[in-house]
PDB file of N, CA and C in Angstrom:
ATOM      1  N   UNK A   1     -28.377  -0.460 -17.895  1.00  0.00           N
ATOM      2  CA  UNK A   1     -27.209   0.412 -17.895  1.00  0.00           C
ATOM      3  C   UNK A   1     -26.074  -0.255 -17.128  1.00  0.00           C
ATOM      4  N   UNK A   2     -24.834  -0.501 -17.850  1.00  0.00           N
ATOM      5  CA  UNK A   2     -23.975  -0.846 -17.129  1.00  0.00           C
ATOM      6  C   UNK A   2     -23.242  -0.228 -15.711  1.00  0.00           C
ATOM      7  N   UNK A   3     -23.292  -0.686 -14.887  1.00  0.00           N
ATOM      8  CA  UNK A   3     -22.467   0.182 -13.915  1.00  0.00           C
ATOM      9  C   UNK A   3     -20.774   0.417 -14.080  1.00  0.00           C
ATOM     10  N   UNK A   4     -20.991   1.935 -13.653  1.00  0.00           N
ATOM     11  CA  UNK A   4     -18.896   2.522 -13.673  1.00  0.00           C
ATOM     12  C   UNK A   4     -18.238   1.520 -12.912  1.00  0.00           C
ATOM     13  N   UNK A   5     -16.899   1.043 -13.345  1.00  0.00           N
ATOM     14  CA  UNK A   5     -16.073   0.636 -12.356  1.00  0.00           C
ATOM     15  C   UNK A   5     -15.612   1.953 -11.674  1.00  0.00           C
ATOM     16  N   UNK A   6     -15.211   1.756 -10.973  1.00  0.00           N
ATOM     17  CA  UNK A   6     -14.972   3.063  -9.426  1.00  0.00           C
ATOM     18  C   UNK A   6     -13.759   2.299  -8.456  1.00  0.00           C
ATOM     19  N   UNK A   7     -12.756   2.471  -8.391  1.00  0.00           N
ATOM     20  CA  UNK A   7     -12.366   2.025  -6.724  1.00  0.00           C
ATOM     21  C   UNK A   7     -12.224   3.223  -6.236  1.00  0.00           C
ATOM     22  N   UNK A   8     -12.754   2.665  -4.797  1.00  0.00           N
ATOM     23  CA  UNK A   8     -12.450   3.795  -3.800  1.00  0.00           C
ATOM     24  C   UNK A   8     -11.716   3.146  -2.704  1.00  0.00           C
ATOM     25  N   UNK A   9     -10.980   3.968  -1.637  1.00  0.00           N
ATOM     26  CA  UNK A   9     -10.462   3.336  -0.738  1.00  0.00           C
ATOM     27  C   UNK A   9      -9.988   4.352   0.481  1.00  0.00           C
ATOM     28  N   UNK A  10      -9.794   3.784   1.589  1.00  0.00           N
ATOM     29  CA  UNK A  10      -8.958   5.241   2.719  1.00  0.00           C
ATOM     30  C   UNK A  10      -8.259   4.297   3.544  1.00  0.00           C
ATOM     31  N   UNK A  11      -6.669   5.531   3.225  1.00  0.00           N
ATOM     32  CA  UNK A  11      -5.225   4.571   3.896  1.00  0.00           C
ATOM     33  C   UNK A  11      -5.692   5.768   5.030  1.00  0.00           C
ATOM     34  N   UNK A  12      -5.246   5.211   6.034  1.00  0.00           N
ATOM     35  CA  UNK A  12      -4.812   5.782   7.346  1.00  0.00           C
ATOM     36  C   UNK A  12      -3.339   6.219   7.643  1.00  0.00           C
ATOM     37  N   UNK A  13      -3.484   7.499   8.207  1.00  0.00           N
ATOM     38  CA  UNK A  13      -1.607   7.845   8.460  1.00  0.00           C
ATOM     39  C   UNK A  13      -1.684   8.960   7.583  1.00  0.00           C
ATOM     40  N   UNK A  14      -0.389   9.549   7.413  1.00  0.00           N
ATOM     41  CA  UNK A  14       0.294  10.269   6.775  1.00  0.00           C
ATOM     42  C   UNK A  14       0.840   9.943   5.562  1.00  0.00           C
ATOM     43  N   UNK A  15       0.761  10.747   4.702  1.00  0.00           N
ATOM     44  CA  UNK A  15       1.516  10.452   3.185  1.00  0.00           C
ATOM     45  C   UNK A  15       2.771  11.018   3.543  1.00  0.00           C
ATOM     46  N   UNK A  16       4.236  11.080   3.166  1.00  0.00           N
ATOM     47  CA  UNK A  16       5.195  10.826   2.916  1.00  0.00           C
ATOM     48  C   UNK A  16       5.516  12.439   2.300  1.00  0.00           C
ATOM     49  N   UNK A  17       6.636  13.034   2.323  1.00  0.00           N
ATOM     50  CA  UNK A  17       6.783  14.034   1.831  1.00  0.00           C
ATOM     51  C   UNK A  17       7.625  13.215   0.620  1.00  0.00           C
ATOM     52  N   UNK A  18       7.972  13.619  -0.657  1.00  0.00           N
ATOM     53  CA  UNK A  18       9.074  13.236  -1.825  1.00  0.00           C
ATOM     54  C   UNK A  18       9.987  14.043  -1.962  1.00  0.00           C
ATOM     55  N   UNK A  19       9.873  14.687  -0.954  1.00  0.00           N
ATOM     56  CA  UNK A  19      11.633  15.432  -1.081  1.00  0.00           C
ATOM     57  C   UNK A  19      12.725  14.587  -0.284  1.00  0.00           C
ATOM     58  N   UNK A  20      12.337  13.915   0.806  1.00  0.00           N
ATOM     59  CA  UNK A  20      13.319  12.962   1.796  1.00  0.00           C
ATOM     60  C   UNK A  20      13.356  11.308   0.691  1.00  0.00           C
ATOM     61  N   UNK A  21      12.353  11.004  -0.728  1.00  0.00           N
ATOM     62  CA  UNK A  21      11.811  10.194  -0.691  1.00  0.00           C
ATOM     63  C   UNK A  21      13.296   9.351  -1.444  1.00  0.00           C
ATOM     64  N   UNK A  22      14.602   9.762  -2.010  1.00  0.00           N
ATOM     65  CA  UNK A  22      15.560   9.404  -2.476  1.00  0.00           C
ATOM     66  C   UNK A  22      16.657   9.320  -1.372  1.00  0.00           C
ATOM     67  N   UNK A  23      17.450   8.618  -0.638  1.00  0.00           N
ATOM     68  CA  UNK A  23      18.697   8.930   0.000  1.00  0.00           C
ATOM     69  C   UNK A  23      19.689   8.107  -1.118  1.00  0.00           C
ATOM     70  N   UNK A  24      20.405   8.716  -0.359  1.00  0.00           N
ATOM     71  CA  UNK A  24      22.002   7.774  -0.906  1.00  0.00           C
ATOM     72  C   UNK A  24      22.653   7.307   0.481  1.00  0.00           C
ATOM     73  N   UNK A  25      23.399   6.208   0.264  1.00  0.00           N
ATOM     74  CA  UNK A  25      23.605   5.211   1.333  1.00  0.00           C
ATOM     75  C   UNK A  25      25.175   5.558   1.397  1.00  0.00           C
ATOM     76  N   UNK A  26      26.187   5.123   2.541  1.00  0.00           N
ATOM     77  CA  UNK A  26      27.378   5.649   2.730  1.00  0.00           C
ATOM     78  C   UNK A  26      28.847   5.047   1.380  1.00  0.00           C
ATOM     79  N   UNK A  27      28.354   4.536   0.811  1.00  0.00           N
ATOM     80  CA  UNK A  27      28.591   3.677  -0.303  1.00  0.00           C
ATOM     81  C   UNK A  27      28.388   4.050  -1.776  1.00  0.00           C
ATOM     82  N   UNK A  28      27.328   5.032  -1.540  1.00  0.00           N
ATOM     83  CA  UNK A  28      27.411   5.996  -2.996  1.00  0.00           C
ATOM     84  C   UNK A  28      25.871   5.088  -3.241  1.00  0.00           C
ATOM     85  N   UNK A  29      24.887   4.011  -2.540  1.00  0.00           N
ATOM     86  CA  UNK A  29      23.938   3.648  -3.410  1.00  0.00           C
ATOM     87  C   UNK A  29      22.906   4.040  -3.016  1.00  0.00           C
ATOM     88  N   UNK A  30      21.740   4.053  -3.998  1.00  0.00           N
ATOM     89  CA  UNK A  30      20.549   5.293  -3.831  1.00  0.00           C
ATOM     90  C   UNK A  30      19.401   3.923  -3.381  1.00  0.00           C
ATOM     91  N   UNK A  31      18.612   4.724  -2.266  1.00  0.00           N
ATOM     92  CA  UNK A  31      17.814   3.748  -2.017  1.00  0.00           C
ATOM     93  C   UNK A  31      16.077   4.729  -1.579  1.00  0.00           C
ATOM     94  N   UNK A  32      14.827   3.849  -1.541  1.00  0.00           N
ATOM     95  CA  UNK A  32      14.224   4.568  -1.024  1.00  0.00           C
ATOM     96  C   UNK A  32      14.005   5.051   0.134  1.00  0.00           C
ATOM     97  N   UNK A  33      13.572   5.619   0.849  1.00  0.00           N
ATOM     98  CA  UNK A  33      13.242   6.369   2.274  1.00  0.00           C
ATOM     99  C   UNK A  33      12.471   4.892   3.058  1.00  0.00           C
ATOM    100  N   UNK A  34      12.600   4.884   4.514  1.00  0.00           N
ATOM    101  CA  UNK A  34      11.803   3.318   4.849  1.00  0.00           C
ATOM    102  C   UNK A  34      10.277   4.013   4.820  1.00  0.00           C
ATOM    103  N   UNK A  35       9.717   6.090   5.063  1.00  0.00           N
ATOM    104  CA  UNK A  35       8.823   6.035   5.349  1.00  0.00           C
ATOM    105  C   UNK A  35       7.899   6.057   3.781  1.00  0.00           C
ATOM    106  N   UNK A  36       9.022   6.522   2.683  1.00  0.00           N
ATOM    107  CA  UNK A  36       7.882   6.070   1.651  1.00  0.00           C
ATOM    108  C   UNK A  36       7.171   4.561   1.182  1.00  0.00           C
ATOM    109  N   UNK A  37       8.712   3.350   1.192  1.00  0.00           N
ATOM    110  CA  UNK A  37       8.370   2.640   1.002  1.00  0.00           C
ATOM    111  C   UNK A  37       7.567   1.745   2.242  1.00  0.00           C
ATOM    112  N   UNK A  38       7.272   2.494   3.567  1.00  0.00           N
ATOM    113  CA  UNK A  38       5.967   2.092   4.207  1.00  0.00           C
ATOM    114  C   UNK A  38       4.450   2.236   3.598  1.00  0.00           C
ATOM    115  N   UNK A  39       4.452   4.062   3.306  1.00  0.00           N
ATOM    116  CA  UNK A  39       3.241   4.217   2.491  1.00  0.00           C
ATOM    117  C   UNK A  39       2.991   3.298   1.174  1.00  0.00           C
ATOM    118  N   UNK A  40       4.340   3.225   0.488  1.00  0.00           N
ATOM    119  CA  UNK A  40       3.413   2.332  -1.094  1.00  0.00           C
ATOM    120  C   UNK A  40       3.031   1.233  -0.686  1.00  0.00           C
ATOM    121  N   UNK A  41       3.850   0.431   0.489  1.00  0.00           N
ATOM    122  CA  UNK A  41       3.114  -0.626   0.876  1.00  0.00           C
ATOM    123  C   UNK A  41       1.470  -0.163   1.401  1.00  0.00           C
ATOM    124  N   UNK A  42       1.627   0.213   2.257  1.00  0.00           N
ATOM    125  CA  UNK A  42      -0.209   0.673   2.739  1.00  0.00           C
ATOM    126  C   UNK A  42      -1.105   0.984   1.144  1.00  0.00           C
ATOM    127  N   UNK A  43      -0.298   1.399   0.831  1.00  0.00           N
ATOM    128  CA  UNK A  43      -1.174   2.374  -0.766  1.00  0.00           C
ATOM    129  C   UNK A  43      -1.695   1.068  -1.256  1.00  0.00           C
ATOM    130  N   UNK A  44      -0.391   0.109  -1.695  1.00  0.00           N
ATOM    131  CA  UNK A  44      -0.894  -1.567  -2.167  1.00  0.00           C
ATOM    132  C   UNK A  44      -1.844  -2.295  -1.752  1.00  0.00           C
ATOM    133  N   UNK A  45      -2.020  -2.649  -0.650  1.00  0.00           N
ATOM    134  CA  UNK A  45      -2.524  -3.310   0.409  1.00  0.00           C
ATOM    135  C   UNK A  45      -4.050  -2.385   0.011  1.00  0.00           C
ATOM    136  N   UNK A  46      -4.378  -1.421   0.515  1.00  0.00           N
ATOM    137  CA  UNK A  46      -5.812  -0.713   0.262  1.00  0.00           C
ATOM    138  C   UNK A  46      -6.224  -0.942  -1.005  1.00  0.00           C
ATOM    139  N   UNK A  47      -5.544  -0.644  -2.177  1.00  0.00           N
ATOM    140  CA  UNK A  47      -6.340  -0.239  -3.561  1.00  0.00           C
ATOM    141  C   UNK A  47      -6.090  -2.041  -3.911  1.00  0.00           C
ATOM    142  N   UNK A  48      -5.868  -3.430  -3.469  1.00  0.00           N
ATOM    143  CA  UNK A  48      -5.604  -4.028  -4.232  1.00  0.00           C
ATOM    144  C   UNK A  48      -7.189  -4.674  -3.346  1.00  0.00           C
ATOM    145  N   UNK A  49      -7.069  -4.660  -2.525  1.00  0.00           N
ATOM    146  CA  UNK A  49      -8.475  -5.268  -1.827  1.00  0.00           C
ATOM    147  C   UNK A  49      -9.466  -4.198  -2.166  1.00  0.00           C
ATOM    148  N   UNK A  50      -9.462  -2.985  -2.764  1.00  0.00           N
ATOM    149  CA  UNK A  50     -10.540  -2.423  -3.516  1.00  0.00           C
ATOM    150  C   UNK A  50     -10.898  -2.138  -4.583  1.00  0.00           C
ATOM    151  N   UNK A  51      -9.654  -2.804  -5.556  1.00  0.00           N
ATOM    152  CA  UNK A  51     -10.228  -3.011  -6.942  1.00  0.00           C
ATOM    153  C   UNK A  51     -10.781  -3.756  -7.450  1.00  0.00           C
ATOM    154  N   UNK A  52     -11.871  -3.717  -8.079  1.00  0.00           N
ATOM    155  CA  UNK A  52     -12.577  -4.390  -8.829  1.00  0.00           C
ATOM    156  C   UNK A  52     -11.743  -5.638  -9.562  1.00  0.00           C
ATOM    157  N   UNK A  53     -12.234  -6.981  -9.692  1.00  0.00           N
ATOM    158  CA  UNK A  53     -11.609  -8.281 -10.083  1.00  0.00           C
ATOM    159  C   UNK A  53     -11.605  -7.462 -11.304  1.00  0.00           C
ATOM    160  N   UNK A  54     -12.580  -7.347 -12.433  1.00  0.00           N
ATOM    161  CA  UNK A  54     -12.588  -6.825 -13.675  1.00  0.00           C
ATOM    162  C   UNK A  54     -11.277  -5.756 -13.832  1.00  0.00           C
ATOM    163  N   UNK A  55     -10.973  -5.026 -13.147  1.00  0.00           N
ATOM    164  CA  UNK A  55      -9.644  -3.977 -13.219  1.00  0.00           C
ATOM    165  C   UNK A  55      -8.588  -3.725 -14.265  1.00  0.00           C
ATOM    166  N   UNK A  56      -8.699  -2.709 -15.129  1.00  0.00           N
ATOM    167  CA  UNK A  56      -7.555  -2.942 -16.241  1.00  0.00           C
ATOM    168  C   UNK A  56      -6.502  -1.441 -16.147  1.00  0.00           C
ATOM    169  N   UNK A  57      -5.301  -1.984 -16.253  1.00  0.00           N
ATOM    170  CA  UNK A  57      -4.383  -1.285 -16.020  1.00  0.00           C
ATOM    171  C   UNK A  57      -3.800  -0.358 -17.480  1.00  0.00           C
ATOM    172  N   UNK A  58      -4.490  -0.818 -18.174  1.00  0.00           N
ATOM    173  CA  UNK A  58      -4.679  -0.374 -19.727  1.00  0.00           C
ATOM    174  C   UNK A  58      -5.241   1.256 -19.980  1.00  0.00           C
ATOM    175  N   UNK A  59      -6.126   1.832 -18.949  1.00  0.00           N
ATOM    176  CA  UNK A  59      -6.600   3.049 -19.576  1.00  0.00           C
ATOM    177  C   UNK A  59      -5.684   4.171 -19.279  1.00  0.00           C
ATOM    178  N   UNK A  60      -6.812   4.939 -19.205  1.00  0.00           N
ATOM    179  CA  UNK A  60      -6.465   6.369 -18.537  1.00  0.00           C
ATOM    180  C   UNK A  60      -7.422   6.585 -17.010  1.00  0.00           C
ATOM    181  N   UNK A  61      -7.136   7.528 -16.564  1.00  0.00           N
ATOM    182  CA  UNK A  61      -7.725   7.644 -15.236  1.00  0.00           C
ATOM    183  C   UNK A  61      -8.353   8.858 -14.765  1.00  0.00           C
ATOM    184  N   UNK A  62      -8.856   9.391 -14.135  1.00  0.00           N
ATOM    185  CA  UNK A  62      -9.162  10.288 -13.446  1.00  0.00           C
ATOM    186  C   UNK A  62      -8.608   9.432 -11.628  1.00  0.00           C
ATOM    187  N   UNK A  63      -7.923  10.817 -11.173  1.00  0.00           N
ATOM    188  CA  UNK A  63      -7.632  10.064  -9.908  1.00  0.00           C
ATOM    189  C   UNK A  63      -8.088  11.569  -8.884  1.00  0.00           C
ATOM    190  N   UNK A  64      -8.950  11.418  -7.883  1.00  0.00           N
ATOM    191  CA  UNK A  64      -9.408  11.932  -6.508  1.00  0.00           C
ATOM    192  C   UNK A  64      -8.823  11.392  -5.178  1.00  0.00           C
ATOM    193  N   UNK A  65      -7.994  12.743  -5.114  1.00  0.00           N
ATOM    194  CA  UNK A  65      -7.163  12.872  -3.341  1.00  0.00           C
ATOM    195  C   UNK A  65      -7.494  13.460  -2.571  1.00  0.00           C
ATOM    196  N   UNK A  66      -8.594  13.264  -1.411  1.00  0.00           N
ATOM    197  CA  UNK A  66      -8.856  14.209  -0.496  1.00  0.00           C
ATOM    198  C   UNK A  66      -7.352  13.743   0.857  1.00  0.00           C
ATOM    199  N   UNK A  67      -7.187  14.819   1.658  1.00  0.00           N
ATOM    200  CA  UNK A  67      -6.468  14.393   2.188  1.00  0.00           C
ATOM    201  C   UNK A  67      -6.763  15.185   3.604  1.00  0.00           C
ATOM    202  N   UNK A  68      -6.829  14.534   4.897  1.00  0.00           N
ATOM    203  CA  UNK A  68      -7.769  14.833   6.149  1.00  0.00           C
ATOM    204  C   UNK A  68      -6.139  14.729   7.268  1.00  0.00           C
ATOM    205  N   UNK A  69      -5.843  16.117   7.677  1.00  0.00           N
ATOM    206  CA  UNK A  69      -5.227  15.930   9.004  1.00  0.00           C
ATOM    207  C   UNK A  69      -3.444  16.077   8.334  1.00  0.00           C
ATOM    208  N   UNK A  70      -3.281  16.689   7.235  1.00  0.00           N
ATOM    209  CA  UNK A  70      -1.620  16.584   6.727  1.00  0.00           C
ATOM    210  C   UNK A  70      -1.265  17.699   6.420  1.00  0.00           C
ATOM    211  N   UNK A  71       0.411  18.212   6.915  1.00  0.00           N
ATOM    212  CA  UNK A  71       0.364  19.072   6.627  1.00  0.00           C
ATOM    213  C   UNK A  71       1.170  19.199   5.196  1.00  0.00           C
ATOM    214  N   UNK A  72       1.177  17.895   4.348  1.00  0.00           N
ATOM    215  CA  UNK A  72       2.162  17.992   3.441  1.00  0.00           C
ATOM    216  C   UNK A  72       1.803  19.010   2.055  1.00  0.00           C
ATOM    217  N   UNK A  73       2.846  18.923   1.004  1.00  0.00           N
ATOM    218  CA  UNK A  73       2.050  19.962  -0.061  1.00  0.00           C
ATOM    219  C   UNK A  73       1.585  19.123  -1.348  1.00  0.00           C
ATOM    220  N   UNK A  74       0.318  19.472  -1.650  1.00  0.00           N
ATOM    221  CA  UNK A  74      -0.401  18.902  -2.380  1.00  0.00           C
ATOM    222  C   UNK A  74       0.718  18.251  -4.009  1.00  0.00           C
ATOM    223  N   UNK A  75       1.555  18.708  -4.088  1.00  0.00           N
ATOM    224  CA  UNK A  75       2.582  18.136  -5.539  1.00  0.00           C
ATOM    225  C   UNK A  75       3.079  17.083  -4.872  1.00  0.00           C
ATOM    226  N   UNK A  76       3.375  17.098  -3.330  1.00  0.00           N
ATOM    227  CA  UNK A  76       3.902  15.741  -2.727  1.00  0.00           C
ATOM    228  C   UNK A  76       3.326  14.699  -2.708  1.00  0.00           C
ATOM    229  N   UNK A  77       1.981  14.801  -2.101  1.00  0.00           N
ATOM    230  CA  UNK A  77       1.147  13.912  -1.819  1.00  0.00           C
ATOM    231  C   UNK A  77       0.796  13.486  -3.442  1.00  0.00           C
ATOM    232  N   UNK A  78       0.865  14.169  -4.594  1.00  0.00           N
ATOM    233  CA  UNK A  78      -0.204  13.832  -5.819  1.00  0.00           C
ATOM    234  C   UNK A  78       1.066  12.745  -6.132  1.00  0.00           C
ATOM    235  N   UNK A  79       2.035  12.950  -6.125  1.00  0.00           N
ATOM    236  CA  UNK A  79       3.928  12.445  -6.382  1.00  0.00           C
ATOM    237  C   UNK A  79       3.788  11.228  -6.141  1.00  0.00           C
ATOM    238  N   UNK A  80       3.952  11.281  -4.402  1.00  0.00           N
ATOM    239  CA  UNK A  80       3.639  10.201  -3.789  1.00  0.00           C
ATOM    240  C   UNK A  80       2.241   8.838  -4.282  1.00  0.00           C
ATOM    241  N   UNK A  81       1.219   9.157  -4.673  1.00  0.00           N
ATOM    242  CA  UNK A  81       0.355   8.212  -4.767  1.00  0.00           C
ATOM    243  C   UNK A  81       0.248   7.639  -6.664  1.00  0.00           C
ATOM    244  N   UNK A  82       0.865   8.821  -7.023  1.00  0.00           N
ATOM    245  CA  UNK A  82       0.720   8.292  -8.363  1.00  0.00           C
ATOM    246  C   UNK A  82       2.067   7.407  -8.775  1.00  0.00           C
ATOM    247  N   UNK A  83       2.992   7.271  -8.246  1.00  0.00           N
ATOM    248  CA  UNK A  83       3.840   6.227  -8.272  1.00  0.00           C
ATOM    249  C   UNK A  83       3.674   4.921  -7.251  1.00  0.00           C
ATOM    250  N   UNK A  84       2.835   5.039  -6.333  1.00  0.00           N
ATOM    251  CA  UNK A  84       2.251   3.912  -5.667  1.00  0.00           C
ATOM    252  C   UNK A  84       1.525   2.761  -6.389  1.00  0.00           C
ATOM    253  N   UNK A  85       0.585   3.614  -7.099  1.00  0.00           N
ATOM    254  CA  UNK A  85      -0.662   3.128  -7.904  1.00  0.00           C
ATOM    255  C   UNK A  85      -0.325   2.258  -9.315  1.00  0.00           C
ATOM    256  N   UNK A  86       1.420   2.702  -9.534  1.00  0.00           N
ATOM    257  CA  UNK A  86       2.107   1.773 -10.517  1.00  0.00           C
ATOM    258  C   UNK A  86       2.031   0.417 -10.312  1.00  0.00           C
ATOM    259  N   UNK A  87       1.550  -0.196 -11.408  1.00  0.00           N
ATOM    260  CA  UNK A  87       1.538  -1.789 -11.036  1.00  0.00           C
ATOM    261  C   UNK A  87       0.488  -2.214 -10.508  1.00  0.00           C
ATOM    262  N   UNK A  88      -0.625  -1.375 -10.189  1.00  0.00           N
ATOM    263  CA  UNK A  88      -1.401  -1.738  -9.132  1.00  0.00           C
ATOM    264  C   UNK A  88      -2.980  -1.454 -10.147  1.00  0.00           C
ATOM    265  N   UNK A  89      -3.233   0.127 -10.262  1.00  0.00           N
ATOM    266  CA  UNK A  89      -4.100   0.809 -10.756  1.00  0.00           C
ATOM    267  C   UNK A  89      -4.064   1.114 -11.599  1.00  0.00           C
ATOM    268  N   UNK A  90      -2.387   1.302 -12.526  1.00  0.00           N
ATOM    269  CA  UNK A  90      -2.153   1.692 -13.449  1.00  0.00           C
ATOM    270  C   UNK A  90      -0.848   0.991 -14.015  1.00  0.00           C
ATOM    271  N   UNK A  91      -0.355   0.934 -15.033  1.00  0.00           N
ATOM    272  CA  UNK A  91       1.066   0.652 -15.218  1.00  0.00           C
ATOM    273  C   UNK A  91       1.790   2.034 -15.329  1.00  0.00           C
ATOM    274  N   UNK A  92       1.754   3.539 -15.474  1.00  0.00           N
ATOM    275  CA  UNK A  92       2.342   4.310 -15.513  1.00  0.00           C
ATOM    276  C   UNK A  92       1.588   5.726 -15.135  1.00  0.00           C
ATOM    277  N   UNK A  93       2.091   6.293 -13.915  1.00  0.00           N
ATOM    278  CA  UNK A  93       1.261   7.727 -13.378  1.00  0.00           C
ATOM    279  C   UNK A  93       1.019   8.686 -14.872  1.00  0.00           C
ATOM    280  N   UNK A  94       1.673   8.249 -15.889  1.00  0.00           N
ATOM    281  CA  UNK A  94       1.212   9.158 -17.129  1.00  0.00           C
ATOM    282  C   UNK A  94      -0.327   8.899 -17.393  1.00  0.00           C
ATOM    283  N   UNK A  95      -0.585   7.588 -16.865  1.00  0.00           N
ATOM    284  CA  UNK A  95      -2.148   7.454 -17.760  1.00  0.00           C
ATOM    285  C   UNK A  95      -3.072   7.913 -16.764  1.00  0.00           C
ATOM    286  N   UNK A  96      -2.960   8.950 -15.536  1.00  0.00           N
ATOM    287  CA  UNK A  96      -3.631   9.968 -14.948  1.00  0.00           C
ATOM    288  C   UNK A  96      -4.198  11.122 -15.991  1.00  0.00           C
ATOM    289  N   UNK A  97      -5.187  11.137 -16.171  1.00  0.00           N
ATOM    290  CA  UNK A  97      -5.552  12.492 -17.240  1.00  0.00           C
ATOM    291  C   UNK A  97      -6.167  13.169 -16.439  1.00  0.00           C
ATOM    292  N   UNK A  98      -6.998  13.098 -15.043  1.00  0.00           N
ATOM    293  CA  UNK A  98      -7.153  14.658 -14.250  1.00  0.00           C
ATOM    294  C   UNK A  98      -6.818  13.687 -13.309  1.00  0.00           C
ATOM    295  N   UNK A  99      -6.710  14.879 -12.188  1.00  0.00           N
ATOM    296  CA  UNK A  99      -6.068  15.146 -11.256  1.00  0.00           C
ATOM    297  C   UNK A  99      -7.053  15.751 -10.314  1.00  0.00           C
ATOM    298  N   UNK A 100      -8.161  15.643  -9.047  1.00  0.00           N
ATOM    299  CA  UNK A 100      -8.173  16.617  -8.210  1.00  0.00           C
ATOM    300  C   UNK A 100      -7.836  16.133  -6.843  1.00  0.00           C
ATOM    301  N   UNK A 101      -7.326  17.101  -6.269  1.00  0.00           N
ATOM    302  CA  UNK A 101      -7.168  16.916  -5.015  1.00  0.00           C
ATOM    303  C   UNK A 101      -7.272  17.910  -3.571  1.00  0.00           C
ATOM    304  N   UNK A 102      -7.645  17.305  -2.382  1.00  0.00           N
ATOM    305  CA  UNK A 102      -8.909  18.052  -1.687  1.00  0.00           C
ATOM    306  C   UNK A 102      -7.776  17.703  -0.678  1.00  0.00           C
ATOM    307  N   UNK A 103      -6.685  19.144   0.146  1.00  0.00           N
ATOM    308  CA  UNK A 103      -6.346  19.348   0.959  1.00  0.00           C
ATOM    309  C   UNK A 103      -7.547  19.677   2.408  1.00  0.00           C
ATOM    310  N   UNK A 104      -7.790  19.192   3.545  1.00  0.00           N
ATOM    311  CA  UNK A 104      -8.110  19.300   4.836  1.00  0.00           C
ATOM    312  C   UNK A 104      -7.305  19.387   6.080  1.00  0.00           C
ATOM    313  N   UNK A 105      -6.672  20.689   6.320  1.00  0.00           N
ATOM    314  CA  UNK A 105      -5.544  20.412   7.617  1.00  0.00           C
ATOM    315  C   UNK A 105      -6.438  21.088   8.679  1.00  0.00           C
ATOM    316  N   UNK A 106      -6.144  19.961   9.030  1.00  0.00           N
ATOM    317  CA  UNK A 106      -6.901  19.968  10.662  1.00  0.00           C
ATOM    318  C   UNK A 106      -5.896  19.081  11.722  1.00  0.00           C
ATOM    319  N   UNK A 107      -6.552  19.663  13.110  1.00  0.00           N
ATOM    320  CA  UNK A 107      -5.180  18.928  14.217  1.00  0.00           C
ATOM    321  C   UNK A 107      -6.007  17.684  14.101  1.00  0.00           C
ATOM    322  N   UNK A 108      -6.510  16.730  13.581  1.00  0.00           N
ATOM    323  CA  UNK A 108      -6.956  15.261  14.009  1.00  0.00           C
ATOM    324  C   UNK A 108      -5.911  14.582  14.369  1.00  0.00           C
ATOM    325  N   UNK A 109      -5.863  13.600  15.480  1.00  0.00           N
ATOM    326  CA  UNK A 109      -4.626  12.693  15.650  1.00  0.00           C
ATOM    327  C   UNK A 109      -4.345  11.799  14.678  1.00  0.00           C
ATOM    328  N   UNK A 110      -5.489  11.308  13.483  1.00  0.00           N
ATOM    329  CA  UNK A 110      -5.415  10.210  12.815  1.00  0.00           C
ATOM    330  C   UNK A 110      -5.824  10.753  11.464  1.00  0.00           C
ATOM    331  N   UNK A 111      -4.556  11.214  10.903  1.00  0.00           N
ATOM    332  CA  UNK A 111      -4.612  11.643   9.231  1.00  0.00           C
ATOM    333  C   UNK A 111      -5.336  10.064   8.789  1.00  0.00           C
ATOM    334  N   UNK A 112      -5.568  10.850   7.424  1.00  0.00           N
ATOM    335  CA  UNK A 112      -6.081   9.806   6.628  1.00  0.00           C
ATOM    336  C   UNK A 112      -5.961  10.454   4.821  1.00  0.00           C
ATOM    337  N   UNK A 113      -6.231   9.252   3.834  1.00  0.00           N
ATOM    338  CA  UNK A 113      -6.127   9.560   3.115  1.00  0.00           C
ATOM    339  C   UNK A 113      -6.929   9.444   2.337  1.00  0.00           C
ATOM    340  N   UNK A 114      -8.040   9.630   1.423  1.00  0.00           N
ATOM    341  CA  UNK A 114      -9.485   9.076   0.973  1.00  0.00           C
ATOM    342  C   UNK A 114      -8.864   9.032  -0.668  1.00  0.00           C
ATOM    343  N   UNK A 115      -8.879   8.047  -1.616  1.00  0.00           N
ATOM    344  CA  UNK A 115      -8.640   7.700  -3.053  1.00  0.00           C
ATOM    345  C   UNK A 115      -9.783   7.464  -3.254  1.00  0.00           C
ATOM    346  N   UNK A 116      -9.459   8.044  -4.866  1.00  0.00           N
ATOM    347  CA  UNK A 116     -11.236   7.352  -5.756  1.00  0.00           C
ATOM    348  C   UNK A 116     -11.100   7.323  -7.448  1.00  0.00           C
ATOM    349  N   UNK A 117     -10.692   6.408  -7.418  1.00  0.00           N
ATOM    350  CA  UNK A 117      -9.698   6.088  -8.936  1.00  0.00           C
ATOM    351  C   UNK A 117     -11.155   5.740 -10.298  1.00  0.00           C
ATOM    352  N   UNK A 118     -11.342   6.841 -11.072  1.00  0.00           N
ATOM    353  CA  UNK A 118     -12.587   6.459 -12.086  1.00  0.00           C
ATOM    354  C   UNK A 118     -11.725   5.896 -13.747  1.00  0.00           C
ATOM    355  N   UNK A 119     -11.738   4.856 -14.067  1.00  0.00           N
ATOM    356  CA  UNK A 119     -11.392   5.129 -15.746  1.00  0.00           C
ATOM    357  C   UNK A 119     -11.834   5.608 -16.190  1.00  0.00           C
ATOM    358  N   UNK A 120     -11.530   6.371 -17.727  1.00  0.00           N
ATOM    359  CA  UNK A 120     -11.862   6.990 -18.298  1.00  0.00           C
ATOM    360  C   UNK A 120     -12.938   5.936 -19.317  1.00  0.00           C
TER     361      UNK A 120
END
């Protein structure tokens, strides 16, 4: 029996709210936020050292968000990681076909974020 490809992975920190995640600069030009484009970096960095060499950016997905210690709202956080995962896990957050995700707010000092990306 062949085995599933699976990545799994856990960023540390906080995810990013996507309502701050657009500014405009005094100049009229639109740029990203420094704290999102901190997270996609972290997001990169985790899922690229946990994907499988074999990895194809070709399917569809099932994607799993638990999320430990945040108080953000779950459309943010899903926002936030599925445009991370562009280029990376996927070429486009459209080829997500489910979705679950596992809010945990608790006072921990050290949010975290647990991913678990299955192809279809």
């Amino acid at each position: 029996m062949e085995r599933e490809l699976v990545t799994r992975f856990a960023i540390p920190g906080r995810v990013p709210s996507v309502n701050g995640r657009w500014r405009q600069g005094k100049h009229g030009q639109v740029y990203k936020d420094p704290a999102t484009r901190e997270f996609e970096t972290r997001f990169a960095t985790y899922a690229l050292a946990a994907r499988p060499a074999t990895w194809s950016q070709c399917g569809t997905y099932r994607l799993d968000l638990t999320v430990i210690g945040s108080n953000a709202d779950i459309d943010n956080i899903t926002k936030c990681c599925g445009d991370a995962g562009e280029g990376i896990l996927w070429n486009n957050d459209r080829q997500i076909w489910s979705l679950n995700v596992h809010l945990i707010r608790t006072k921990l000092p050290h949010p975290m974020l647990l991913v678990r990306v299955t192809p279809r």
